[in-house]
Protein backbone atom coordinates (compact mmCIF):
# COMPACT_ATOMS: atom_id res chain seq x y z
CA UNK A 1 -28.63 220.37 180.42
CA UNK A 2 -30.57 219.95 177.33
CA UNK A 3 -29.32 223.32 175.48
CA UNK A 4 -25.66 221.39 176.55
CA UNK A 5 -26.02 218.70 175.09
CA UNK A 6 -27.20 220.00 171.53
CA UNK A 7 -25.00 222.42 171.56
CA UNK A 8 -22.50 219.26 172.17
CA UNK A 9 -24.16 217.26 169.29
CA UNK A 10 -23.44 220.26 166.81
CA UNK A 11 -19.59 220.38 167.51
CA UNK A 12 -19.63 216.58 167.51
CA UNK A 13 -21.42 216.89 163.77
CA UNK A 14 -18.83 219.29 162.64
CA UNK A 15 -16.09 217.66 164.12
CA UNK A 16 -16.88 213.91 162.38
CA UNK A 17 -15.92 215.21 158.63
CA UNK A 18 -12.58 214.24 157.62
CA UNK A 19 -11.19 217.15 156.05
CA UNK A 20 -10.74 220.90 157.57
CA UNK A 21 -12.33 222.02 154.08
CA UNK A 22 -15.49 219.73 155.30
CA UNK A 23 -15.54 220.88 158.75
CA UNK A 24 -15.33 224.67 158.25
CA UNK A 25 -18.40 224.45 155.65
CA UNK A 26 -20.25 221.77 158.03
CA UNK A 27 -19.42 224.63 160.52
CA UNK A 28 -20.58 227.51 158.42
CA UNK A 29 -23.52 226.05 157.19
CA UNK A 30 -24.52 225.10 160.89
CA UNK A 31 -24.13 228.74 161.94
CA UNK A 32 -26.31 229.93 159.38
CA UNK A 33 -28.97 227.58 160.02
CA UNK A 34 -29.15 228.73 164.10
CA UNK A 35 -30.85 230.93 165.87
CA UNK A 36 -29.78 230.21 169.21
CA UNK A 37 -26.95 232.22 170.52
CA UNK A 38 -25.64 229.72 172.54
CA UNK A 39 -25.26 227.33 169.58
CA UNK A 40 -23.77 229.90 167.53
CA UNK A 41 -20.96 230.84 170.26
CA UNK A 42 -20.00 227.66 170.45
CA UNK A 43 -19.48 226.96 166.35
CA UNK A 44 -18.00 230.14 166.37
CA UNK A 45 -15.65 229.07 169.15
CA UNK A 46 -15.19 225.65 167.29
CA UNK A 47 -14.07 228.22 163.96
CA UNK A 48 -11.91 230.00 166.12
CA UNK A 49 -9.95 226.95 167.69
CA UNK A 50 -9.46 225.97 163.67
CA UNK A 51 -8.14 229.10 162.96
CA UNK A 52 -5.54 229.32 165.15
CA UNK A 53 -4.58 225.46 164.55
CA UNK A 54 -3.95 225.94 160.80
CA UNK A 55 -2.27 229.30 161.23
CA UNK A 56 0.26 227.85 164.43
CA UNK A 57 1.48 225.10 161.88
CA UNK A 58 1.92 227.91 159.08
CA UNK A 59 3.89 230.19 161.44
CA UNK A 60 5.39 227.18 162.98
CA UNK A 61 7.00 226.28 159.46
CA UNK A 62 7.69 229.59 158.78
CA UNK A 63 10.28 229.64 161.29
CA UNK A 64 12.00 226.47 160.07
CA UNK A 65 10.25 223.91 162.31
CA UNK A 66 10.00 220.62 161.00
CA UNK A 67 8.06 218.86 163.03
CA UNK A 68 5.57 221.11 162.20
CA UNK A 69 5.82 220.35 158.48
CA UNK A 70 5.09 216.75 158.94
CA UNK A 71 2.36 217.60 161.05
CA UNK A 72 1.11 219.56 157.78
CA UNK A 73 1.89 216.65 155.21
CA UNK A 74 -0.55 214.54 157.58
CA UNK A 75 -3.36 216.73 157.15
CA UNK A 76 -5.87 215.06 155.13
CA UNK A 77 -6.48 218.03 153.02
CA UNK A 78 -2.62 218.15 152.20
CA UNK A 79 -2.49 214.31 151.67
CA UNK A 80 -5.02 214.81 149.47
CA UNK A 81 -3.79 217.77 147.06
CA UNK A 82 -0.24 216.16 147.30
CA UNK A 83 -1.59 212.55 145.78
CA UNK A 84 -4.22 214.36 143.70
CA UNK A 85 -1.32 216.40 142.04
CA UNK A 86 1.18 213.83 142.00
CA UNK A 87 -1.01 211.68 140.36
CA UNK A 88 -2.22 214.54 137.42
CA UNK A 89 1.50 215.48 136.81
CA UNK A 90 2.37 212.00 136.26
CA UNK A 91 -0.02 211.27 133.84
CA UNK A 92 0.78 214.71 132.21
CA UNK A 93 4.71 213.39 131.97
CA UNK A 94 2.88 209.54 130.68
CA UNK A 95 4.16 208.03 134.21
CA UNK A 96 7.84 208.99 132.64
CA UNK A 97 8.60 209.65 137.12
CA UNK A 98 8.04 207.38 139.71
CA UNK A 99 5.08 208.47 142.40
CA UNK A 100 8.03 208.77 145.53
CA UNK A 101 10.18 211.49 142.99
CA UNK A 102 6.66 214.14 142.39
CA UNK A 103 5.41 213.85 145.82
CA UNK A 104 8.66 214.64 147.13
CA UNK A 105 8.88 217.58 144.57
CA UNK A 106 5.79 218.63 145.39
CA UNK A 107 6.19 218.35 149.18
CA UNK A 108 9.67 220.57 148.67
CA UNK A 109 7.62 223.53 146.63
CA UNK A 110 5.19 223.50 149.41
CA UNK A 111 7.59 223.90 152.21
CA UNK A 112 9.48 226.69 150.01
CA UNK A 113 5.98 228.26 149.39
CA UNK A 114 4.87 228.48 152.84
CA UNK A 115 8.15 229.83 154.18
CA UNK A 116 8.85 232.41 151.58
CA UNK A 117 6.23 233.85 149.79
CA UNK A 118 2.77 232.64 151.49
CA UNK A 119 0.81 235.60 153.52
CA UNK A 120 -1.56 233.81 155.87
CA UNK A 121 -4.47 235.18 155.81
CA UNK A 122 -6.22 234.38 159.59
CA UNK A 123 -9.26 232.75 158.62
CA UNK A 124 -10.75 229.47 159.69
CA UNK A 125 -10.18 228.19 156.32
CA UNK A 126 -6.67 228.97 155.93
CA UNK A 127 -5.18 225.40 154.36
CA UNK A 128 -8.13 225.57 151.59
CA UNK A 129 -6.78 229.14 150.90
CA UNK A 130 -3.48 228.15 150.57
CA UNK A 131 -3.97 225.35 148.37
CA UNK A 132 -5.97 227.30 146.41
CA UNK A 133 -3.10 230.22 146.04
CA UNK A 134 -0.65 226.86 145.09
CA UNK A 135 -2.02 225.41 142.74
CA UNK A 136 -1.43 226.56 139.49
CA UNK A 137 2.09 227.52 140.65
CA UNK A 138 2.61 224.29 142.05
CA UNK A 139 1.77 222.51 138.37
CA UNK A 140 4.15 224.80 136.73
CA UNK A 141 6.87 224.76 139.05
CA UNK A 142 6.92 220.73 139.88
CA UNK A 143 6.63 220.05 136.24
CA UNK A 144 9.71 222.02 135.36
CA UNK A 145 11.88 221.19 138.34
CA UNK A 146 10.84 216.99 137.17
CA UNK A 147 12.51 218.19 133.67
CA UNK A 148 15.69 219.64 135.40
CA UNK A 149 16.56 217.16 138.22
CA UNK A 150 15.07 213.62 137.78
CA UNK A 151 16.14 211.37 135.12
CA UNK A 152 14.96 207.72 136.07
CA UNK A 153 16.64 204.92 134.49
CA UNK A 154 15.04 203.03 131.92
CA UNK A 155 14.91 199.98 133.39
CA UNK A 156 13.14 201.76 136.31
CA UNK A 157 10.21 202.79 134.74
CA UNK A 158 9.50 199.65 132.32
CA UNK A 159 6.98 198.09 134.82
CA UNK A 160 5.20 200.97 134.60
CA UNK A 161 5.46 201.23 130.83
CA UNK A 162 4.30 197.86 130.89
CA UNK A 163 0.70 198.30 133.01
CA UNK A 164 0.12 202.10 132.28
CA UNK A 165 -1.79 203.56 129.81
CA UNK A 166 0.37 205.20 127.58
CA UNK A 167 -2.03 207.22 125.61
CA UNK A 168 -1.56 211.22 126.72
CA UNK A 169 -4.90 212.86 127.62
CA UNK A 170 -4.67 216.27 125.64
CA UNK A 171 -7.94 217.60 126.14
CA UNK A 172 -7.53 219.22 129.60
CA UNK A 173 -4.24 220.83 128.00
CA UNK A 174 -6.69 221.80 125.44
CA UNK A 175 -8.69 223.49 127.60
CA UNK A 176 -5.87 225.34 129.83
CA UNK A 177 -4.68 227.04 126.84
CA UNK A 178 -8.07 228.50 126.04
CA UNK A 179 -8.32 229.66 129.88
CA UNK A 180 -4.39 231.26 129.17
CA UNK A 181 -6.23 233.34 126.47
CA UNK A 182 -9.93 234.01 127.31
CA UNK A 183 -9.74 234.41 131.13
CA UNK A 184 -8.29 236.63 133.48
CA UNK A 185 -6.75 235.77 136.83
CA UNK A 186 -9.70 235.80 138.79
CA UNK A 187 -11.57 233.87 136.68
CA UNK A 188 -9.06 230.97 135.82
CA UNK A 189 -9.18 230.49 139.73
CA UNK A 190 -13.05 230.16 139.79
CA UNK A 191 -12.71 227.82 136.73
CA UNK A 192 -10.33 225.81 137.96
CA UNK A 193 -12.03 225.03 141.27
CA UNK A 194 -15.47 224.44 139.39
CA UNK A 195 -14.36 222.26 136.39
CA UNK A 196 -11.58 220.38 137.21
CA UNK A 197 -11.60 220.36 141.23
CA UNK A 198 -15.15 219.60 140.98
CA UNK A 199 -16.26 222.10 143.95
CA UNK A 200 -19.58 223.62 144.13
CA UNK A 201 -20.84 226.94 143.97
CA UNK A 202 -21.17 227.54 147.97
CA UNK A 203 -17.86 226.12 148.71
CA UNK A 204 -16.25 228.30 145.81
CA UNK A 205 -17.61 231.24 147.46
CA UNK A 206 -16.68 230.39 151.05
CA UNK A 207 -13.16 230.21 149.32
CA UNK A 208 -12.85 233.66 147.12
CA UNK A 209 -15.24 235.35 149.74
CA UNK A 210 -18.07 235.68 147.90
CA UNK A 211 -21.73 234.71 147.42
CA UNK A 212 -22.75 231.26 146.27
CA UNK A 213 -24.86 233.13 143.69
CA UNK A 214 -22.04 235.22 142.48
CA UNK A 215 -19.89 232.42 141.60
CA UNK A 216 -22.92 230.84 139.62
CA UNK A 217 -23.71 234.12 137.65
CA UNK A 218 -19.61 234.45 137.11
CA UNK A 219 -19.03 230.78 136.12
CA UNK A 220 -22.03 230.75 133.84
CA UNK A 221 -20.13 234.31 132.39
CA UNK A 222 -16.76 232.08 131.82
CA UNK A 223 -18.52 229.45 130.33
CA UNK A 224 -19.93 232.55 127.91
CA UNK A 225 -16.73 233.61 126.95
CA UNK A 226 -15.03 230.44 126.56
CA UNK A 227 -17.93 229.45 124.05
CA UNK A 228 -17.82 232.62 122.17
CA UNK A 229 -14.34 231.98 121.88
CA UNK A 230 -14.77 228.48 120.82
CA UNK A 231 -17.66 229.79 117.77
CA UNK A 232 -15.23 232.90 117.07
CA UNK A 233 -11.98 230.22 116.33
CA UNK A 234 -14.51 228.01 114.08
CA UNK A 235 -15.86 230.74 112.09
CA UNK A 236 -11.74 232.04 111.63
CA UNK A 237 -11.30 228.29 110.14
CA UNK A 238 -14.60 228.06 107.91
């Protein structure tokens, strides 16, 4: 009865964060920390079930079902990305669109994403993978798609122009075009989730599949290059 109910007080620990992202590291960290086999059955069990609950909406959508995309768009870690994103791209644009016209953009990539070009990869953290593979395509696409189809009128947009601020924020342009030249793929993914996502070094790893130490040796290897850079550019100028 005892082993039950810690075993029951483990799940109900992992099962109290918010997020999926939260829970699978909660549930990772958990296993790691047991040595009782009972214990780590049951958080692998608990891994399992979230699994196959990420990857049923994915196929789900896949084939065209709906109802499972607004099941998606409810999970916090979408409603999260989708606000976080709408709210970057905005700002990027000086609130030129309305909040309703980029989440809706951004909701329409996603659904074209999953359903035509995602591979799912079966893992209990299969949402944080695939906003991690959307990401950068996501900014790219949304921001040129805004250009093409939305064209708000004037009068629309003056409250807005009104309360915002209108200053534009160059310096994390700044610092994607020095990632376009100094980093490779691999690297501009790592950098992205450590700088501007503000992630840490364990969670990185539980993402790319690697060690937390590897990430720390590779970011502190970026940050190298993207200082030599930096010192090679200022002695071109001198």
């Amino acid at each position: 009865m005892g082993l039950t109910i810690m075993i029951d007080e483990v799940i109900r620990r992992i099962d109290a964060n918010e997020t999926l992202i939260k829970k699978f590291t909660v549930a990772k960290e958990l296993l790691a920390e047991t040595n009782d086999e009972e214990t780590s059955k049951a958080i692998e069990k608990y891994l399992n079930d979230l699994r196959d609950y990420q990857v049923d909406i994915l196929l789900r959508i896949k084939s065209g079902d709906e109802k499972a995309f607004e099941e998606f768009l409810n999970i916090k870690d979408i409603r999260n990305f989708v606000y976080y994103y709408a709210w970057h791209i905005r700002k990027y644009f000086r609130f030129y669109f309305s909040e309703d016209d980029v989440v809706h953009e951004i909701q329409y990539q996603m659904y074209y994403i999953i359903r035509k070009n995602y591979r799912i990869y079966n893992q209990p953290n299969e949402i944080s993978l695939l906003i991690n593979s959307m990401r950068s395509w996501i900014r790219q696409k949304v921001s040129g798609e805004l250009l093409a189809d939305y064209k708000p009128k004037k009068d629309m947009m003056l409250s807005n122009y009104n309360v915002e601020d209108q200053s534009q924020d160059t310096s994390e342009l700044w610092v994607r075009e020095i990632m376009d030249k100094v980093l490779n793929e691999e690297d501009k993914e790592i950098f992205e989730l450590r700088f501007f996502d503000g992630y840490g070094y364990k969670q990185i790893g539980q993402m790319v599949g690697k060690s937390k130490d590897a990430i720390q040796r590779r970011y502190n290897k970026i940050l190298d290059q993207i200082k030599d850079y930096l010192e090679s550019e200022e002695h071109h100028e001198s």
